[in-house]
N, C-alpha and C. Protein backbone atom coordinates (compact mmCIF):
# COMPACT_ATOMS: atom_id res chain seq x y z
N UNK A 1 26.54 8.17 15.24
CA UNK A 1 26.61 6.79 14.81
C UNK A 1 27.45 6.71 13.53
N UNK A 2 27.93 5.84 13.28
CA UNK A 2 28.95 4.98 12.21
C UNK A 2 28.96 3.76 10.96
N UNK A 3 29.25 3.70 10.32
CA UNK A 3 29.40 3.14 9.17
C UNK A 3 28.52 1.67 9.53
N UNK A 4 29.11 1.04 10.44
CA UNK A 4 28.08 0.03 11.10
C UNK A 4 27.08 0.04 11.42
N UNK A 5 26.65 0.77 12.22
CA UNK A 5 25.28 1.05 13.17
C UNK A 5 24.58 1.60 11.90
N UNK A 6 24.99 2.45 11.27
CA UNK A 6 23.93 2.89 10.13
C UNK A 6 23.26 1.89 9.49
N UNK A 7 24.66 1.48 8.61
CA UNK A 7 23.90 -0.04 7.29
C UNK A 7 23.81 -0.97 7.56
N UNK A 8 24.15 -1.35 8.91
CA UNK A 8 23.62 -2.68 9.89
C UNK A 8 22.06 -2.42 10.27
N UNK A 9 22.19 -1.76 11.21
CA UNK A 9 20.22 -1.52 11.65
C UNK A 9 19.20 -0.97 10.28
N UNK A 10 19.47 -0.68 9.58
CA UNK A 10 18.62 0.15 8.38
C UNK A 10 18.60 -1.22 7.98
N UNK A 11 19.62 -2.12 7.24
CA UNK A 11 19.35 -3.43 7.06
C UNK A 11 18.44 -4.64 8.09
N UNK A 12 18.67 -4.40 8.94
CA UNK A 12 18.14 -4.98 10.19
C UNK A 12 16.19 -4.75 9.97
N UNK A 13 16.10 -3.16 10.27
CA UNK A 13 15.08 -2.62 9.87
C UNK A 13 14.29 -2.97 8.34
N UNK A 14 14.99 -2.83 7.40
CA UNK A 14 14.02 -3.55 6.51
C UNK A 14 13.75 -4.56 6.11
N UNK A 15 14.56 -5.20 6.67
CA UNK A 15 14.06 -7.18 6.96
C UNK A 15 12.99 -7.14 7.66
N UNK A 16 12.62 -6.49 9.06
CA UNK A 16 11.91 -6.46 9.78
C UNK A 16 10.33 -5.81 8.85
N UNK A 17 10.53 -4.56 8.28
CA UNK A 17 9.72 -4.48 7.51
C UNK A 17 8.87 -5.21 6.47
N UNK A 18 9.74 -5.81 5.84
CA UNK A 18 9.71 -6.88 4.80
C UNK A 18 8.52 -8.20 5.70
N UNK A 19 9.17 -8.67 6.77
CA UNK A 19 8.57 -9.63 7.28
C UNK A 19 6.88 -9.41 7.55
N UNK A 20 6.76 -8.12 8.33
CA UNK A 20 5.70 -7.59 8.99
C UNK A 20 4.57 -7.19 7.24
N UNK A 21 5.40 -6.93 6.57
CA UNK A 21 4.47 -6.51 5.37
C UNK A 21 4.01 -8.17 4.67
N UNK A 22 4.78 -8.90 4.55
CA UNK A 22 4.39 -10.36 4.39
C UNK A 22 3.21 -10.91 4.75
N UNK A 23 3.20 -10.48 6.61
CA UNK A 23 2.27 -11.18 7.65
C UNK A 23 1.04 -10.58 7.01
N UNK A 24 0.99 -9.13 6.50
CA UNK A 24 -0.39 -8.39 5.78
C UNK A 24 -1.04 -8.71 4.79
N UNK A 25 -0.23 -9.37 3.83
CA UNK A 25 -0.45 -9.67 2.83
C UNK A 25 -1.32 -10.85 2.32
N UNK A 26 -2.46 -10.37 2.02
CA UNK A 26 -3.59 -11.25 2.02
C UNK A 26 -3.54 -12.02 1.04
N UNK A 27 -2.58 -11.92 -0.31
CA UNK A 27 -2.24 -13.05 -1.32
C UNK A 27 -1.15 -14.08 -0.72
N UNK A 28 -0.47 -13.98 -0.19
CA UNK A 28 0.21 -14.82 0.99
C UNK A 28 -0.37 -15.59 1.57
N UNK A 29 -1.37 -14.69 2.49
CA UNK A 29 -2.28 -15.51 3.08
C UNK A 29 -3.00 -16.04 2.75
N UNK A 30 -3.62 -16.04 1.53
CA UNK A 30 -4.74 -16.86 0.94
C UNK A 30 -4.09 -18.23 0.76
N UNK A 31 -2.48 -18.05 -0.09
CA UNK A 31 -1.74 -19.05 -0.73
C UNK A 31 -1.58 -20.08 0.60
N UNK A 32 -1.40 -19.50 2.00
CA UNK A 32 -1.01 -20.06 3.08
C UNK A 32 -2.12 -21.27 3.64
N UNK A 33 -3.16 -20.67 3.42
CA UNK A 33 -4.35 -20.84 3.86
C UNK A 33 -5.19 -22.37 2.90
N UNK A 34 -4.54 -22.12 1.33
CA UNK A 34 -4.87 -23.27 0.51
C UNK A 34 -4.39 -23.69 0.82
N UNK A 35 -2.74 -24.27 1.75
CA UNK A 35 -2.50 -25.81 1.02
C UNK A 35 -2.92 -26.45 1.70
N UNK A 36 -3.79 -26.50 3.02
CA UNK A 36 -4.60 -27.74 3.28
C UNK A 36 -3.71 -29.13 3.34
N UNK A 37 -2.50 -28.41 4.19
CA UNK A 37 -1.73 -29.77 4.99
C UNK A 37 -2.15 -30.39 5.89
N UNK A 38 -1.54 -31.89 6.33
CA UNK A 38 -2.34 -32.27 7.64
C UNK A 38 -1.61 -31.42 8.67
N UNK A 39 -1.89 -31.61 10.21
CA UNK A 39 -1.47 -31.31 11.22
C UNK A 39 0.09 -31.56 11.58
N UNK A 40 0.27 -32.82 11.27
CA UNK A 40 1.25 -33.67 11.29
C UNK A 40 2.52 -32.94 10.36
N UNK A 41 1.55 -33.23 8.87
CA UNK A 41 2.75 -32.92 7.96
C UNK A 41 3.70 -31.61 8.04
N UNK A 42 2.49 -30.48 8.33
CA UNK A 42 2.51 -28.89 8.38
C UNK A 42 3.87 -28.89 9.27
N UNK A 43 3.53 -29.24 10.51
CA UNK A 43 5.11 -29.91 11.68
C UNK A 43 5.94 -30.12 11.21
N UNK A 44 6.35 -31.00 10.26
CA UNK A 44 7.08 -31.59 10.00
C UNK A 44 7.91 -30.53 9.03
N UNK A 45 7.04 -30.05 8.17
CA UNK A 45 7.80 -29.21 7.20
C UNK A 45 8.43 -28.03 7.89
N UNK A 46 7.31 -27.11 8.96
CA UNK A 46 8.48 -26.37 9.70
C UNK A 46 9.61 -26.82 10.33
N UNK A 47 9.62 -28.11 10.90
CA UNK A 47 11.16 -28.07 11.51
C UNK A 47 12.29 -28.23 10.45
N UNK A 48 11.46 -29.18 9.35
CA UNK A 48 12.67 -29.12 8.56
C UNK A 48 13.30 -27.75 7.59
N UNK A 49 12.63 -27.05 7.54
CA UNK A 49 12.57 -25.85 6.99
C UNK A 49 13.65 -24.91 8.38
N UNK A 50 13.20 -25.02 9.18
CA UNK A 50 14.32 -24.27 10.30
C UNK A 50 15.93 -25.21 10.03
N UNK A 51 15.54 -26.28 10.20
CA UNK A 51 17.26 -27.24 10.31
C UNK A 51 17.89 -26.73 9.39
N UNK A 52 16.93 -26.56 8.14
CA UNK A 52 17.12 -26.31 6.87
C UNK A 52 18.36 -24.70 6.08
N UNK A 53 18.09 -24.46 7.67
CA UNK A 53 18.27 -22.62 7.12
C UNK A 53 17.21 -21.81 6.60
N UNK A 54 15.90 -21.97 6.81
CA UNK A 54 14.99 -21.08 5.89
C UNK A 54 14.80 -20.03 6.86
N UNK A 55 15.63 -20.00 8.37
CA UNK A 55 15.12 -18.92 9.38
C UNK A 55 15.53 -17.74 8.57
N UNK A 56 16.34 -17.41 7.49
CA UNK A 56 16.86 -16.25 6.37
C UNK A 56 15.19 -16.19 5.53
N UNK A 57 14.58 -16.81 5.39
CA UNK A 57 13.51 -16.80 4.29
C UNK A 57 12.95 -15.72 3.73
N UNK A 58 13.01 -14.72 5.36
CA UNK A 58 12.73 -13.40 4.97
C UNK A 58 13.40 -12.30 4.30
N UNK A 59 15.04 -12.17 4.90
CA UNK A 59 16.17 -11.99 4.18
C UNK A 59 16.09 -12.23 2.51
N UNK A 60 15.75 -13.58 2.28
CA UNK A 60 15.71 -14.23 0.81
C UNK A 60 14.57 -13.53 0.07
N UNK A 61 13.47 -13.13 1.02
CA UNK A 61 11.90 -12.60 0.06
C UNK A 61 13.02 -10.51 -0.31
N UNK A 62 13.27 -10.41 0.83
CA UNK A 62 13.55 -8.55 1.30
C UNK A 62 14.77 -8.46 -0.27
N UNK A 63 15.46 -9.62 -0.66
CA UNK A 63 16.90 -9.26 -1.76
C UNK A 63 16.30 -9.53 -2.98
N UNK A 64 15.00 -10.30 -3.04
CA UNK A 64 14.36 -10.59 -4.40
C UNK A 64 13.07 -9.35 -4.59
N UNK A 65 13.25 -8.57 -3.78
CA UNK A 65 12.18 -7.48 -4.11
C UNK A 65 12.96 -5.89 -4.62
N UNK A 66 14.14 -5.54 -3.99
CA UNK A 66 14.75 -4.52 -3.69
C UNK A 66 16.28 -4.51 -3.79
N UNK A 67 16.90 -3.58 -4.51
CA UNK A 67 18.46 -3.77 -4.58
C UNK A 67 18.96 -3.47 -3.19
N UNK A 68 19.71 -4.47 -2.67
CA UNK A 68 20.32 -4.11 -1.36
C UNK A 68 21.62 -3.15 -1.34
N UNK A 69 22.31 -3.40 -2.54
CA UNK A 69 23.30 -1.97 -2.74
C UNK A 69 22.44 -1.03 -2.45
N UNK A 70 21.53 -0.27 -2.97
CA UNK A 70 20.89 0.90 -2.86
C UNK A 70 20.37 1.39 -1.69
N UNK A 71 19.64 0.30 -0.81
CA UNK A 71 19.46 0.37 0.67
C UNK A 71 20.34 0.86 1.14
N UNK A 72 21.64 0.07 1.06
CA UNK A 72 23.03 0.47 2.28
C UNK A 72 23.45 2.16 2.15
N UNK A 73 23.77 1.83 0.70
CA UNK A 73 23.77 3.69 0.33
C UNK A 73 22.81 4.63 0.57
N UNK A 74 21.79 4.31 1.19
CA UNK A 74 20.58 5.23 1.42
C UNK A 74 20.94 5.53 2.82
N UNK A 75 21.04 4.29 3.85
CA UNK A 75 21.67 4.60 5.20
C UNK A 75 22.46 4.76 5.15
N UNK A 76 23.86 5.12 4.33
CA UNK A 76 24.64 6.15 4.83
C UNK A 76 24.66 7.76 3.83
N UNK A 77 23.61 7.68 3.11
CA UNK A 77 23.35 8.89 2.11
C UNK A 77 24.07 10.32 2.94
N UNK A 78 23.36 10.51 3.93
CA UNK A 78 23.39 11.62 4.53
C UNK A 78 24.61 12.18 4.80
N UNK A 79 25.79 10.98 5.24
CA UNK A 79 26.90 11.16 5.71
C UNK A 79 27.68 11.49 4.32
N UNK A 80 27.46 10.85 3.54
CA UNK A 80 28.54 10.48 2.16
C UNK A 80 27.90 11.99 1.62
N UNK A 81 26.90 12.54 1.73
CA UNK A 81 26.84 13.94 1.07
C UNK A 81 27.83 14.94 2.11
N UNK A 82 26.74 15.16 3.17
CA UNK A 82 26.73 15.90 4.32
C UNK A 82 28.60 16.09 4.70
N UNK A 83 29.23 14.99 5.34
CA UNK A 83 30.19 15.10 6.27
C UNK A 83 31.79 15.74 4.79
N UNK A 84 31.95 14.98 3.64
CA UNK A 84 33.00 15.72 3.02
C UNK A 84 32.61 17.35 2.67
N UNK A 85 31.13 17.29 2.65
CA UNK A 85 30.92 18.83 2.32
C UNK A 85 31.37 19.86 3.47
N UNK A 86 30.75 19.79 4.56
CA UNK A 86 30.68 20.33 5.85
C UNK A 86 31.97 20.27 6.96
N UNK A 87 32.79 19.21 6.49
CA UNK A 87 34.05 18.72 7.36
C UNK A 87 35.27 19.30 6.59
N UNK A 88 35.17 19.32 5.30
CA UNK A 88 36.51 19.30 4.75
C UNK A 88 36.58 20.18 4.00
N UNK A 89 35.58 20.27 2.56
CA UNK A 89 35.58 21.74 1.47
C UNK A 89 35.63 22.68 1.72
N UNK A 90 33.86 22.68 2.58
CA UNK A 90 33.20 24.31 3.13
C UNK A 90 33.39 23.84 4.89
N UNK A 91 34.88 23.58 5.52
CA UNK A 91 34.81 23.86 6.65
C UNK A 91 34.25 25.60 7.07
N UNK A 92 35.42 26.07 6.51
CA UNK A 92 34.95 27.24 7.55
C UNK A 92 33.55 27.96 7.26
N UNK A 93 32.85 26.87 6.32
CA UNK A 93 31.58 27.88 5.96
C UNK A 93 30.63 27.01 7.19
N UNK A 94 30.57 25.85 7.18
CA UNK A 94 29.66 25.05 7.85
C UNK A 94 30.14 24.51 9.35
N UNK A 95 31.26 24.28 9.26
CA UNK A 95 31.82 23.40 10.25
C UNK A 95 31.06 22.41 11.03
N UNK A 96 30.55 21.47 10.33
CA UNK A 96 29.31 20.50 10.77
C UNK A 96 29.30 19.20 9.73
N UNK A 97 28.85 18.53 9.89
CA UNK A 97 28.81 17.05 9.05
C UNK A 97 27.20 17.06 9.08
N UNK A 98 26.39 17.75 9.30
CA UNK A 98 24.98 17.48 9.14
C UNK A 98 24.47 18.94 8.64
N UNK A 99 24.40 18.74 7.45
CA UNK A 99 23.57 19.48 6.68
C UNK A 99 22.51 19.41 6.19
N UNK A 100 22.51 19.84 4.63
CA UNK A 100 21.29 19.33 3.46
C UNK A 100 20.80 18.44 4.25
N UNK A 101 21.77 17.46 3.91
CA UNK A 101 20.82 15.88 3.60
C UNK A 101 20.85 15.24 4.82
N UNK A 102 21.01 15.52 6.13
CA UNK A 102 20.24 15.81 7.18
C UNK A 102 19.05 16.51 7.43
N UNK A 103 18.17 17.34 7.05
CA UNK A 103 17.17 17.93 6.72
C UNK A 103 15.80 16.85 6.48
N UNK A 104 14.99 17.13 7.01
CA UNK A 104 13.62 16.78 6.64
C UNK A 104 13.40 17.27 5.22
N UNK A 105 13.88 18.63 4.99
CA UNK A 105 13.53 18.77 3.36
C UNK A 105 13.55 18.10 2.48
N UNK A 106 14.85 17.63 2.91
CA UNK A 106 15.80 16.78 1.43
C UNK A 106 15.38 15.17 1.62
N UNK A 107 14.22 15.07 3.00
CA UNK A 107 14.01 13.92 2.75
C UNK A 107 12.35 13.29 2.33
N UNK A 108 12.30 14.76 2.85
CA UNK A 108 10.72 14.88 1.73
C UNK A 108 10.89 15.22 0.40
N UNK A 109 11.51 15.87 -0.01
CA UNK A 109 11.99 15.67 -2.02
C UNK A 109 12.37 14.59 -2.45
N UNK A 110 13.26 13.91 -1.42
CA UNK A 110 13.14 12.25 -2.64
C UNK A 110 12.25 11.72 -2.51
N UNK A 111 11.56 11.24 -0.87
CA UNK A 111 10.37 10.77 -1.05
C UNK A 111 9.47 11.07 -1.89
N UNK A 112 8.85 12.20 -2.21
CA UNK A 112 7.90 12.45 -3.41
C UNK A 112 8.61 12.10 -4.66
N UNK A 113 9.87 12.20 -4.69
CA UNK A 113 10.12 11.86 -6.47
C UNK A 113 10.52 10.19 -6.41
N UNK A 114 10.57 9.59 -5.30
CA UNK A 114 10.49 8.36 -5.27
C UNK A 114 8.88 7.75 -5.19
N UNK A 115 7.92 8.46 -4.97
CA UNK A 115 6.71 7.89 -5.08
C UNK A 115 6.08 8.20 -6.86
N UNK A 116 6.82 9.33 -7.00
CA UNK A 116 6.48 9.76 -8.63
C UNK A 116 7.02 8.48 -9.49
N UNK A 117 8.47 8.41 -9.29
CA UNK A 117 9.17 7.11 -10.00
C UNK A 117 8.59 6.29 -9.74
N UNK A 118 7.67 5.25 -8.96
CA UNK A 118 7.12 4.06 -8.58
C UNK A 118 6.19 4.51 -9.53
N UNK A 119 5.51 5.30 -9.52
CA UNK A 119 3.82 5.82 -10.16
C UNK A 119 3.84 5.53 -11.77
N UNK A 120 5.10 6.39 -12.22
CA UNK A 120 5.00 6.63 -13.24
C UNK A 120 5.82 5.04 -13.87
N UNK A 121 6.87 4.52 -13.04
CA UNK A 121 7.84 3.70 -14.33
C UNK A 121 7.69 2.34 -13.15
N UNK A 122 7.15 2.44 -12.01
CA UNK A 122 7.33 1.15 -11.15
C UNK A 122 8.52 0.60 -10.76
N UNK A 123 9.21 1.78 -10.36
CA UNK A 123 10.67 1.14 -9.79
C UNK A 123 10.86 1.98 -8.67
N UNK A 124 11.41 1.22 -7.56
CA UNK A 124 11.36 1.50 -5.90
C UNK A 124 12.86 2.02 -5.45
N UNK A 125 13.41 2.14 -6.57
CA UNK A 125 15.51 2.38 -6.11
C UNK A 125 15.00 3.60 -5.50
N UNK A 126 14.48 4.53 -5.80
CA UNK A 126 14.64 6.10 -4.88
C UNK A 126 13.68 5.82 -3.86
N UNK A 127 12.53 5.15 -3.77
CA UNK A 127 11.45 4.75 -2.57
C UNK A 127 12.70 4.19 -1.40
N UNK A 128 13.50 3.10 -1.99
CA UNK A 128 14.26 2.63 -0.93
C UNK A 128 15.59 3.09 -0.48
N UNK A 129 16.44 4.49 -1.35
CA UNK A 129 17.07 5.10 -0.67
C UNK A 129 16.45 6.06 0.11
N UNK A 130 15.32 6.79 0.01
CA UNK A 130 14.40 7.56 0.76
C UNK A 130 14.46 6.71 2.44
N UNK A 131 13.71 5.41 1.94
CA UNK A 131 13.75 4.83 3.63
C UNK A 131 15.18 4.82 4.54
N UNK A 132 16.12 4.35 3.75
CA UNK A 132 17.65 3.95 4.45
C UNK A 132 17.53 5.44 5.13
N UNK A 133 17.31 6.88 4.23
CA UNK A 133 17.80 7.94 4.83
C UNK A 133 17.06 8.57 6.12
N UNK A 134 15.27 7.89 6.02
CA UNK A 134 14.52 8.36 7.05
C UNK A 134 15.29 7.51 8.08
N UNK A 135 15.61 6.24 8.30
CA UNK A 135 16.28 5.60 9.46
C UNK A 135 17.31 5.95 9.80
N UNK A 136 18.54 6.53 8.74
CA UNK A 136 19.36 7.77 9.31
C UNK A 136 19.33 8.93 9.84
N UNK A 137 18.25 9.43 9.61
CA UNK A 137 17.96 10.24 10.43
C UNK A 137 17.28 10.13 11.97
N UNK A 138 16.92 9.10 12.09
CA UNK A 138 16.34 8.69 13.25
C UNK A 138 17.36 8.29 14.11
N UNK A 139 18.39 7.56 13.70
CA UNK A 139 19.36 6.75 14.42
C UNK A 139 19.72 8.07 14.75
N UNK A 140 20.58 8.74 14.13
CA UNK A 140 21.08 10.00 14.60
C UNK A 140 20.19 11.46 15.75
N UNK A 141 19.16 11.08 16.25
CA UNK A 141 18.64 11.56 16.88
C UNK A 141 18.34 13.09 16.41
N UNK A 142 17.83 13.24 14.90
CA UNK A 142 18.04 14.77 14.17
C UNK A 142 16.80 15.42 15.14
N UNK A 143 15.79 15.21 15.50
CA UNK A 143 15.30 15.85 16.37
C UNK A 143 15.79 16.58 17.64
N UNK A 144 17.09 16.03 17.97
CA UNK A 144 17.29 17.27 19.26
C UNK A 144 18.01 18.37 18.35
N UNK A 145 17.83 17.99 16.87
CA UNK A 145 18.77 19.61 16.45
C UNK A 145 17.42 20.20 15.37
N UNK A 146 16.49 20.89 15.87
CA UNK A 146 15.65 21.13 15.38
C UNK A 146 16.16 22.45 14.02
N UNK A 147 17.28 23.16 14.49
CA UNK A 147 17.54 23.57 13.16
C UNK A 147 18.09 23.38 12.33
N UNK A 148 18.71 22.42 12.14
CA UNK A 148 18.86 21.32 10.85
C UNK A 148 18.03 20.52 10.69
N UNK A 149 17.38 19.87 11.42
CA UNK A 149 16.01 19.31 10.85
C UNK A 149 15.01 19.43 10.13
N UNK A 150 14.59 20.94 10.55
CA UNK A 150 13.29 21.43 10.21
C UNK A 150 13.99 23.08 9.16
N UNK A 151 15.90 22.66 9.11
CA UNK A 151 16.20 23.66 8.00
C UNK A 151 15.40 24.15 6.60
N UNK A 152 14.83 25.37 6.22
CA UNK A 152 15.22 26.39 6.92
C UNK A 152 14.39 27.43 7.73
N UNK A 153 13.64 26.72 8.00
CA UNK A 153 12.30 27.08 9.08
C UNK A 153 13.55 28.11 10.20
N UNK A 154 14.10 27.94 10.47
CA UNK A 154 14.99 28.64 11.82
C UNK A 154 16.10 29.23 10.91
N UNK A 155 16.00 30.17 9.86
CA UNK A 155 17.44 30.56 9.33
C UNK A 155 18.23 29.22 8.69
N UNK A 156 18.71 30.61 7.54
CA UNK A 156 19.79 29.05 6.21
C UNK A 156 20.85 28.89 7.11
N UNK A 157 21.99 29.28 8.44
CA UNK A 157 22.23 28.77 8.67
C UNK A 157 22.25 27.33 9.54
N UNK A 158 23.49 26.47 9.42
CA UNK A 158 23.04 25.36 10.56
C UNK A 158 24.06 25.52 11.52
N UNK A 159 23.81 24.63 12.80
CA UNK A 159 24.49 24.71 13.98
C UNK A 159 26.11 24.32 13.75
N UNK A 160 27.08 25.07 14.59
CA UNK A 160 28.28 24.65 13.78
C UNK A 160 28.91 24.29 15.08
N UNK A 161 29.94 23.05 15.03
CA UNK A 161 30.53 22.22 16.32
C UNK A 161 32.05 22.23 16.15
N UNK A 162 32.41 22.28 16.87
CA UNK A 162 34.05 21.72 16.75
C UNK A 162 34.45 20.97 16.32
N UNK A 163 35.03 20.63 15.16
CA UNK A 163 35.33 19.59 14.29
C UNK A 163 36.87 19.39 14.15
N UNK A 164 37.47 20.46 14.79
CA UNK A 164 39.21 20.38 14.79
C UNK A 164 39.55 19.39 15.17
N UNK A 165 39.20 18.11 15.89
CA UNK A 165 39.66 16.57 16.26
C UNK A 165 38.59 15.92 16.33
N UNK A 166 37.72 15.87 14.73
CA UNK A 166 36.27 15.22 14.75
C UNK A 166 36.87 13.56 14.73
N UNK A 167 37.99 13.17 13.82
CA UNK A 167 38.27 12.12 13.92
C UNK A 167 38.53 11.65 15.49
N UNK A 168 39.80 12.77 15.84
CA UNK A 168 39.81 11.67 17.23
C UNK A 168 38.84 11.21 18.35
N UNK A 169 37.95 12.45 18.03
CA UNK A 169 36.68 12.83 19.10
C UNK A 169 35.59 11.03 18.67
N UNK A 170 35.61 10.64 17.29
CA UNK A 170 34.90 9.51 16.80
C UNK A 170 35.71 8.51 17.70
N UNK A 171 36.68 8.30 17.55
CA UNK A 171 37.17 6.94 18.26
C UNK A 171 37.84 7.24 19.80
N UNK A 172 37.58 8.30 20.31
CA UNK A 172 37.32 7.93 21.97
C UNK A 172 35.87 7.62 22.05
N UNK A 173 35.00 8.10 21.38
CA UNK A 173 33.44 7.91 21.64
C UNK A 173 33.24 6.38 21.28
N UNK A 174 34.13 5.45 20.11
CA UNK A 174 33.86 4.31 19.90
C UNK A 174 34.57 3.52 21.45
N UNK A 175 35.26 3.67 21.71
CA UNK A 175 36.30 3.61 23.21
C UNK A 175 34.98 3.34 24.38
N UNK A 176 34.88 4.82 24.46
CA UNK A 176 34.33 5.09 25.27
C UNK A 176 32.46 5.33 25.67
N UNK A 177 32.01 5.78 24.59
CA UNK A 177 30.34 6.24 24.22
C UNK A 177 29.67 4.76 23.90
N UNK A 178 29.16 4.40 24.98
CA UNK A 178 27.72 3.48 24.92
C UNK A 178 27.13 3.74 23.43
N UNK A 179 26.38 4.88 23.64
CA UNK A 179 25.70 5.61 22.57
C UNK A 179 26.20 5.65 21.04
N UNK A 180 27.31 5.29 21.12
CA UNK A 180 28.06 4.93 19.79
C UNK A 180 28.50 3.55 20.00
N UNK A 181 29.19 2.99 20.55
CA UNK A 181 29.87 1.62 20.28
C UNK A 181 28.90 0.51 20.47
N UNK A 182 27.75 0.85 21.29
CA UNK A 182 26.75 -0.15 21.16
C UNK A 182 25.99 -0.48 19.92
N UNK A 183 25.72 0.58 19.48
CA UNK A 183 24.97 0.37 17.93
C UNK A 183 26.08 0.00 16.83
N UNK A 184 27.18 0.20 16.93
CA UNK A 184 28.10 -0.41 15.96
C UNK A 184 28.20 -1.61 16.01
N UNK A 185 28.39 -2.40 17.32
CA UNK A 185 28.18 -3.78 17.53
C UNK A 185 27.30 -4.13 17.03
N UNK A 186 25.72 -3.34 17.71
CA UNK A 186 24.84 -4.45 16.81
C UNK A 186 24.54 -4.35 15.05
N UNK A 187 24.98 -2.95 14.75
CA UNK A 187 25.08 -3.00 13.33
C UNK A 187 26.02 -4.55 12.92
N UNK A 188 27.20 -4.45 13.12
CA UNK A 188 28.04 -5.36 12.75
C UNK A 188 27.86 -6.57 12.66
N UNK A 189 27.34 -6.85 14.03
CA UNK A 189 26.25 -8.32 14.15
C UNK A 189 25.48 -8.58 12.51
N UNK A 190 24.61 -7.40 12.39
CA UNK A 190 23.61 -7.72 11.49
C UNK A 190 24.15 -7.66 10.30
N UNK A 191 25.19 -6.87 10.12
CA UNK A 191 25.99 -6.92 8.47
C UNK A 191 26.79 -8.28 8.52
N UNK A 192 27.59 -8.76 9.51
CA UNK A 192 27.61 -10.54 9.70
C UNK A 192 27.20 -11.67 9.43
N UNK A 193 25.81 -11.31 10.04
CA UNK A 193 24.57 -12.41 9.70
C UNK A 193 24.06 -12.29 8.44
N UNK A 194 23.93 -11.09 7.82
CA UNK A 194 24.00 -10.99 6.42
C UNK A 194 24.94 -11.49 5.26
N UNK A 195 25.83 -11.30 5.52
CA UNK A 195 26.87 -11.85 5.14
C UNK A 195 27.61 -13.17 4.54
N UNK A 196 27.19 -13.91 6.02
CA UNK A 196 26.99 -15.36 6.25
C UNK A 196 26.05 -15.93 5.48
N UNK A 197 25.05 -15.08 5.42
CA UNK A 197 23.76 -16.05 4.87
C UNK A 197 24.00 -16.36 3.39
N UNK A 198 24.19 -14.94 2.75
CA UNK A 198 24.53 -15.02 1.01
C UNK A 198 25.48 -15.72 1.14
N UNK A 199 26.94 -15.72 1.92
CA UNK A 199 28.11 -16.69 1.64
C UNK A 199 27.66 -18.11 1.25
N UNK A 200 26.77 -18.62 2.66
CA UNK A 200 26.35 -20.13 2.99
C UNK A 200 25.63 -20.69 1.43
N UNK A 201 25.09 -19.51 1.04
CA UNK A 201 24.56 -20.37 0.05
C UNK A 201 24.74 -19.78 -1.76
N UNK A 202 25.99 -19.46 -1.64
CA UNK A 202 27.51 -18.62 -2.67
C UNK A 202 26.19 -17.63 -3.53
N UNK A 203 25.69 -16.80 -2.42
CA UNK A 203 24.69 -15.48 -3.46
C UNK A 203 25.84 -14.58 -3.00
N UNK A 204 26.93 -14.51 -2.91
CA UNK A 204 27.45 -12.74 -2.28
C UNK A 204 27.58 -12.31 -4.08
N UNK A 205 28.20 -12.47 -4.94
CA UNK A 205 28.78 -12.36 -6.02
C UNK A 205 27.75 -11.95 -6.88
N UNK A 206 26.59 -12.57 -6.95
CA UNK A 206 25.42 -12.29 -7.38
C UNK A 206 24.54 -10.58 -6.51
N UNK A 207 24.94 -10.79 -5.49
CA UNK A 207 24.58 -9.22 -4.39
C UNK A 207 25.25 -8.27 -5.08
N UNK A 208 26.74 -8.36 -4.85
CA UNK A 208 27.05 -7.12 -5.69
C UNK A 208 27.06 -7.18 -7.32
N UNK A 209 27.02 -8.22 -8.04
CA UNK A 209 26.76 -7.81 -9.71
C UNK A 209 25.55 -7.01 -9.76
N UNK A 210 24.26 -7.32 -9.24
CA UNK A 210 22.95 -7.60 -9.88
C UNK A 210 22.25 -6.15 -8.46
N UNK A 211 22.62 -6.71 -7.18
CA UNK A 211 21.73 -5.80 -5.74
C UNK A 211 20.84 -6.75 -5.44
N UNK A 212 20.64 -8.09 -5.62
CA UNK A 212 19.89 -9.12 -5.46
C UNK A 212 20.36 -10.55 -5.37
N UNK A 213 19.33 -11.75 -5.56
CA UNK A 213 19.98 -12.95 -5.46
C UNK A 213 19.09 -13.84 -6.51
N UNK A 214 18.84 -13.04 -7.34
CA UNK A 214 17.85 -13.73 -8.07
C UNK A 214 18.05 -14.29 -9.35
């Protein structure tokens, strides 16, 4: 998978998160639960609230909690370490784009020092590059390569591939590979709709100064 499919669905994904953690949230719900609208009115305010554009609402709660720069860079962490190391420096040592930071290791060490940083100072930037990278690793299917996954349980080395036409080999697979060009689409979709939304209502400028819209 690709630049799209990564920071499109990881974005995708923690909207989705965001929403579902909302629905849990029993101070929400309490707040939901007071205002003691009529039947009528309650109606009324959802449709206008949809005409409205608030179908983003969740989008709007997910950018006022969490820097979204830091997200995107988390889903593509792996690559931006992994692929110049393994492709280009230490070709002939690795010849692979999935290393380190492909590893379960390296994604259980930030996680713990991202739960330490929340603990100790209450800030989520390494909690939420931790997540972008667990969904990179998932998208990428690191389980059928159990020895980079579970590196170095199976020997320090990792599996090494043909990389002598990794570029061209990427764009017949975008051409041609379901398995790749489908998830780029819908990444793209979702970095779109993202897009659109901050444009529609002039937050992009504020996204990248700040990682928010607040």
């Amino acid at each position: 998978m690709l630049i799209l499919g990564h920071a499109g669905i990881v974005l995708g994904a923690a909207v989705l998160l965001d929403r579902a953690l909302s629905k849990s949230d029993p101070v929400i719900n309490r707040q939901d639960d007071s205002k003691e609208q009529p039947q009528s009115s309650s109606t009324l305010v959802r449709a206008e609230s949809f005409m409205s554009g608030n179908r983003a609402a969740h989008l709007a709660s997910l950018v006022k909690q969490i820097d979204i720069r830091v997200l995107l860079i988390g889903s593509l962490l792996p690559d931006i370490v992994d692929k110049p190391i393994g492709l280009y420096l230490f070709r002939s040592t690795f010849s692979t784009g999935r290393i380190f930071c492909h590893t379960l290791l390296f994604l259980i060490l930030i996680a713990i020092a991202g739960i330490y940083l929340y603990r100790s100072r209450t800030k989520v930037w390494l909690l939420v590059l931790s997540f972008g990278t667990l969904i990179h690793l998932l998208l990428d299917q690191m389980w059928l390569v159990p020895r980079t996954l579970l590196w170095p349980v199976y020997g320090f080395h990792f599996p090494p591939e043909d990389v002598s036409e990794w570029g061209r080999q990427m764009l017949h697979a975008l051409r041609m590979d379901p398995g790749t060009y489908i998830p780029e689409i819908i990444g793209g979709v979702i970095l779109a709709w993202f897009i659109w939304t901050l444009a529609r209502d002039n937050k992009v400028y504020a996204l990248v100064k700040n990682g928010g819209v607040l």
